[in-house]
Protein backbone atom coordinates (compact mmCIF):
# COMPACT_ATOMS: atom_id res chain seq x y z
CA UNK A 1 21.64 43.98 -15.83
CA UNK A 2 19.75 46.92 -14.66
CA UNK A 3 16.36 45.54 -16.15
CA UNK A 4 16.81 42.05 -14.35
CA UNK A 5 16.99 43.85 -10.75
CA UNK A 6 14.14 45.58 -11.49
CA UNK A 7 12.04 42.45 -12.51
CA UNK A 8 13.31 40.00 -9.92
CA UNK A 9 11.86 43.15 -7.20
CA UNK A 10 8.91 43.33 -9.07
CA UNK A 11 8.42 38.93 -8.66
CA UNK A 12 9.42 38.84 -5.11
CA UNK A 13 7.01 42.41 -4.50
CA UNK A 14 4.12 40.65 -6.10
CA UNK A 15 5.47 37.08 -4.24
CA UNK A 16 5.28 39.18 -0.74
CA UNK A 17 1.61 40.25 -1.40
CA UNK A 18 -1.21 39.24 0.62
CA UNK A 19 -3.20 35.58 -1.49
CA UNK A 20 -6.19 37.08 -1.54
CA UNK A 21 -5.81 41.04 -2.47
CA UNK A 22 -9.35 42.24 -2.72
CA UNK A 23 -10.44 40.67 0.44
CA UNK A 24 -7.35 41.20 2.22
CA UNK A 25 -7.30 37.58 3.78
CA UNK A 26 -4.51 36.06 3.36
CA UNK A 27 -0.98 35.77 4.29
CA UNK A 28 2.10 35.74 2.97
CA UNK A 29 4.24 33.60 1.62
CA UNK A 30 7.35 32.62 4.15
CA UNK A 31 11.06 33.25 2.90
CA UNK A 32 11.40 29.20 2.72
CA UNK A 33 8.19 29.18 0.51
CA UNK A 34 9.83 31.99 -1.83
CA UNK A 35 12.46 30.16 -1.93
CA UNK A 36 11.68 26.54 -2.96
CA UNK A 37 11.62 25.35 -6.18
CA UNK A 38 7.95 25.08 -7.76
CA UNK A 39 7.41 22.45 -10.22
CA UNK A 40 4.18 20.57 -11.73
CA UNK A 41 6.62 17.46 -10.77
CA UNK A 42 6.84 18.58 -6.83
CA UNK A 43 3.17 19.62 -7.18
CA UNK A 44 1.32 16.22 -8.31
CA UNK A 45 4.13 14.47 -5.89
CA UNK A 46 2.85 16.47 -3.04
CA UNK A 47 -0.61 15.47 -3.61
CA UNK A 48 -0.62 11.71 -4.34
CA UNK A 49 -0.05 9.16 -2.57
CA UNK A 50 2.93 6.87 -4.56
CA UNK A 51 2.02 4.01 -6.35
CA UNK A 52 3.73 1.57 -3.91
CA UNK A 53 1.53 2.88 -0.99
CA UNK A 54 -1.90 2.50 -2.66
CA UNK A 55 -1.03 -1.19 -3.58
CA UNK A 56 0.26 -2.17 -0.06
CA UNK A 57 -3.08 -0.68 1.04
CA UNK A 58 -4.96 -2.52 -1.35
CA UNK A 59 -3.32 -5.60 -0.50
CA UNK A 60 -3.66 -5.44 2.79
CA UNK A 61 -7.67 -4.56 2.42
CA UNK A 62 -7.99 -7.35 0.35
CA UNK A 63 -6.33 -9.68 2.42
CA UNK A 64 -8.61 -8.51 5.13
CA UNK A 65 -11.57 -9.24 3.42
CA UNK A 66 -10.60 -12.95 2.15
CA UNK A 67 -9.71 -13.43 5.67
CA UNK A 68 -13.42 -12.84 6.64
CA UNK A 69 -14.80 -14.71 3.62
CA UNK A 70 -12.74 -17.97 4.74
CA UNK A 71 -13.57 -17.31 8.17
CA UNK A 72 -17.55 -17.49 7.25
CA UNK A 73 -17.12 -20.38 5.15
CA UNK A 74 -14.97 -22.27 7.98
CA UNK A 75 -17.67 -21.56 10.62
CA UNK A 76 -20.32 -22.56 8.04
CA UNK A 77 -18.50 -26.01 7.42
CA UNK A 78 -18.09 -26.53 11.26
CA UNK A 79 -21.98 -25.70 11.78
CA UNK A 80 -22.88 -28.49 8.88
CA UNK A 81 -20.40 -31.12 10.13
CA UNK A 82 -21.37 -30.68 14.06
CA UNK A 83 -20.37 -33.05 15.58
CA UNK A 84 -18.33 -34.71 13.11
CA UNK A 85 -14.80 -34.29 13.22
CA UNK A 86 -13.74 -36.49 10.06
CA UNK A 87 -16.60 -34.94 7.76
CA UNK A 88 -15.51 -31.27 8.69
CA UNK A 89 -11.21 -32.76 7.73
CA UNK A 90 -12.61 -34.50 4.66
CA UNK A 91 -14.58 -31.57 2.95
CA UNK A 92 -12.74 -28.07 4.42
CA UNK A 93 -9.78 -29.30 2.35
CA UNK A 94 -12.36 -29.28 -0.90
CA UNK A 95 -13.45 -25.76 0.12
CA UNK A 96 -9.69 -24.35 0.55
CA UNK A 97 -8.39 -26.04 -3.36
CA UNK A 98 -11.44 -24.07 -4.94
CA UNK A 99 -10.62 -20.82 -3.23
CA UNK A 100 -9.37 -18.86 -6.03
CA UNK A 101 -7.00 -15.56 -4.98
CA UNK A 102 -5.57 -14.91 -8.87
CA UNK A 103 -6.65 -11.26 -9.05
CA UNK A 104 -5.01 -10.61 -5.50
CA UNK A 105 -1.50 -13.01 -6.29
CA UNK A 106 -1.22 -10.80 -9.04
CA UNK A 107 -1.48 -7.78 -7.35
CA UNK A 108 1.35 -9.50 -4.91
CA UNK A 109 3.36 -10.31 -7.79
CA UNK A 110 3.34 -6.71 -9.29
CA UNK A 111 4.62 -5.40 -5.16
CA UNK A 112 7.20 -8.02 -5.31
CA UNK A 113 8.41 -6.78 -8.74
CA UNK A 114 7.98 -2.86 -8.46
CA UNK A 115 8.50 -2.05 -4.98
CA UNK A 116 11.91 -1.87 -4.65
CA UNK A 117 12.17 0.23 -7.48
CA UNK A 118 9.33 2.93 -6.57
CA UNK A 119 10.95 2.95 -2.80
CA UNK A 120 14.10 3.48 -4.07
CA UNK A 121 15.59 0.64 -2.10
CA UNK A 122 19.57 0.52 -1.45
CA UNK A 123 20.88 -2.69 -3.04
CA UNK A 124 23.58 -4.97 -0.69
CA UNK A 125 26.82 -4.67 -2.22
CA UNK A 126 27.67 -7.81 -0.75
CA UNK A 127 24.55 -9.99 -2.14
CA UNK A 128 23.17 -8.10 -4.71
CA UNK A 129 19.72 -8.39 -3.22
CA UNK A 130 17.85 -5.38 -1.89
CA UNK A 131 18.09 -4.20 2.15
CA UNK A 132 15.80 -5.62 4.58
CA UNK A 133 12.47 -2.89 5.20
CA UNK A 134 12.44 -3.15 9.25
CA UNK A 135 13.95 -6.14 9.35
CA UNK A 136 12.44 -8.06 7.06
CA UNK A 137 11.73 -9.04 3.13
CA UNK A 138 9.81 -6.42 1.56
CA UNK A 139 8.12 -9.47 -0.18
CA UNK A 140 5.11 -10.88 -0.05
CA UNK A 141 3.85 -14.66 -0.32
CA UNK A 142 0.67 -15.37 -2.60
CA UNK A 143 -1.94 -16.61 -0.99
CA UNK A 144 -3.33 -20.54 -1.56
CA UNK A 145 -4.31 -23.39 -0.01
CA UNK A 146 -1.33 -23.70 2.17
CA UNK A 147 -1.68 -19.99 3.81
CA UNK A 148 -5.27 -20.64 4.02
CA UNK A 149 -4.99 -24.12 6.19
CA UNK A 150 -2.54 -22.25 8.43
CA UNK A 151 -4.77 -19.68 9.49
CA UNK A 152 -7.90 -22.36 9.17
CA UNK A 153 -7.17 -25.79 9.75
CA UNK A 154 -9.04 -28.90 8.87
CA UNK A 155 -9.87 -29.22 12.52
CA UNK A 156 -13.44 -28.94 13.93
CA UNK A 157 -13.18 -26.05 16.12
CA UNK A 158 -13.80 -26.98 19.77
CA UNK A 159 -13.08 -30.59 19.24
């Protein structure tokens, strides 16, 4: 019993020390600090950013940048069809249907499917389904040719 006083004193005397001895810089450690658990789990949580996060970023970015893609291509199509309302209705439509956003619907997909989990979301006793995230699904729709023609429509702009 003895022997377990002494080397709990001896932790929290070498805890209490300045970081940095031979400098002297430093300072110590507050009682709340010596007093949390350390654990490589708490560490590497501390320092990344979840899973769930990155994607949502990455999704977002992504979307982003499609959104400028299809916004050069739409102002291309309207500078090639000037003038011509029909031609610009009959071939954006052509454009949209060979957009391809696979790599990005999947990365939608794998949101839709893990989110919940990695956030820990409460479940609705009542429905079964997950709660609403501020208000709304925590889901998100793939992109296609539908999402595309209501942000760009087959409508030459100005007309």
């Amino acid at each position: 019993m003895r022997e377990q006083e002494h080397e709990e004193g001896v932790v929290e005397r070498l805890i209490g020390r300045d970081v940095d001895e031979e400098s002297g810089k430093g300072r110590r450690l507050s009682r709340v600090a010596r007093q949390s658990t350390r654990s490589v789990e708490s560490y590497l949580k501390g320092g990344v950013r979840p899973r769930w996060m990155e994607r949502v970023g990455e999704i977002d970015a992504r979307v982003a940048h499609e959104q400028r893609r299809l916004a050069g291509a739409h102002e291309a199509l309207a500078e090639a069809c000037a003038g011509d309302p029909a031609a610009f209705a009959e071939r954006w439509p052509a454009v949209v249907e060979a957009w391809h956003f696979d790599d990005l619907n999947e990365l939608v997909a794998q949101h839709n499917e893990w989110y919940p989990i990695e956030r820990r979301l409460p479940v609705d006793p009542r429905t079964g389904e997950y709660v609403l995230v501020t208000g709304r699904s925590y889901r998100r729709e793939p992109l296609g040719p539908r999402w595309v023609l209501e942000r760009f429509p087959a409508i030459l702009p100005g007309t």
